[in-house]
Protein backbone atom coordinates (compact mmCIF):
# COMPACT_ATOMS: atom_id res chain seq x y z
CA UNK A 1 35.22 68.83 0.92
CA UNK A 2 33.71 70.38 3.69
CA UNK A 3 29.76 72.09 3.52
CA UNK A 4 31.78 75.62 2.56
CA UNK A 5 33.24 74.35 -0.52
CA UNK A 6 36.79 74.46 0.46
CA UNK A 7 38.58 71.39 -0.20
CA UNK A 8 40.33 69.11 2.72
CA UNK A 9 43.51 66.94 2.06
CA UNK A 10 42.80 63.52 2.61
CA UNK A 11 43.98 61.90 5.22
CA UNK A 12 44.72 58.11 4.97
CA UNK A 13 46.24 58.51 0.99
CA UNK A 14 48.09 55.07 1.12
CA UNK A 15 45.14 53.51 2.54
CA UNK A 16 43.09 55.08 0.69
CA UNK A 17 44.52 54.14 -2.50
CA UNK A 18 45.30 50.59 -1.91
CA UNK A 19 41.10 49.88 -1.48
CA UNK A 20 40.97 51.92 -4.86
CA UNK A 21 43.56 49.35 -6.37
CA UNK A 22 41.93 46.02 -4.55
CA UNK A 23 38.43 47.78 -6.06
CA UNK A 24 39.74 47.75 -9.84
CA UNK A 25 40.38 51.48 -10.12
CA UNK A 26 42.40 52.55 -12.81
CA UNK A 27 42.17 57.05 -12.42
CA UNK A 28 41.86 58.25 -9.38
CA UNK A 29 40.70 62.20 -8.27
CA UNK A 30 42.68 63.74 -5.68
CA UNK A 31 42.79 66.82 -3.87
CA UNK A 32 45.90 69.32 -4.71
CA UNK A 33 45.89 69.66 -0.94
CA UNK A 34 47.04 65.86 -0.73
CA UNK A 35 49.98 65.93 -2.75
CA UNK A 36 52.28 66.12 0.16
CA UNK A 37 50.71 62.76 1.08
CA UNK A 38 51.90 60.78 -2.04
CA UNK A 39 55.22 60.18 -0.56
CA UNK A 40 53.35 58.17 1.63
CA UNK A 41 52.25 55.82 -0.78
CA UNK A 42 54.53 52.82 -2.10
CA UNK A 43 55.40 53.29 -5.36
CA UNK A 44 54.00 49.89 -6.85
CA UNK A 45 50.53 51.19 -5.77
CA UNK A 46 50.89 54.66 -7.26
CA UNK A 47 52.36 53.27 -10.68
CA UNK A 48 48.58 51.54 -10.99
CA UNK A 49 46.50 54.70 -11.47
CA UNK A 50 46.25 57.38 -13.52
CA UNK A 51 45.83 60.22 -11.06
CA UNK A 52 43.99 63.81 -11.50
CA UNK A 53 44.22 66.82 -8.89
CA UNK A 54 41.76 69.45 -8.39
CA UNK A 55 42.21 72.95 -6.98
CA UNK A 56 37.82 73.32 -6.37
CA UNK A 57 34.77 71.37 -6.22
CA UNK A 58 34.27 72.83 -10.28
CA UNK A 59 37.45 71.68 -11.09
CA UNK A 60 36.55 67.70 -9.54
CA UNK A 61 33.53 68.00 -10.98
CA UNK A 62 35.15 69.36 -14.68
CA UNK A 63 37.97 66.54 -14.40
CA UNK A 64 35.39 63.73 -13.10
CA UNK A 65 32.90 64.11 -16.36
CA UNK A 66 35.75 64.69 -18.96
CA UNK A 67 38.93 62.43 -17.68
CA UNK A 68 36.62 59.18 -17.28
């Protein structure tokens, strides 16, 4: 998210997601923006989480406090 409030895809998804795994994640929050990325990631490491988007920083925030 950048100091504006608009929301930035992330860049390194499959890397990103395989420290969440190795870290014990379970859900995982990710940018709508980033959902062109997941075809990046290998299947057996997406099947581990329970993943969210978010369209805004009031949406994360929204999904963060109510989907934990």
């Amino acid at each position: 998210m950048t100091i504006g409030g608009s929301i930035n895809a992330v860049d390194n998804l499959a890397d990103l997601l395989q420290v969440c795994l190795d870290g014990g994640a379970k859900k995982v929050l990710i940018p709508s923006a980033s959902t062109a990325r997941l075809g990046s990631v290998p299947p057996e490491v997406l099947s581990k989480f329970q993943l969210s988007f978010y369209d805004d920083p009031i949406d994360a925030v929204q999904k963060a406090l109510f989907f934990m």
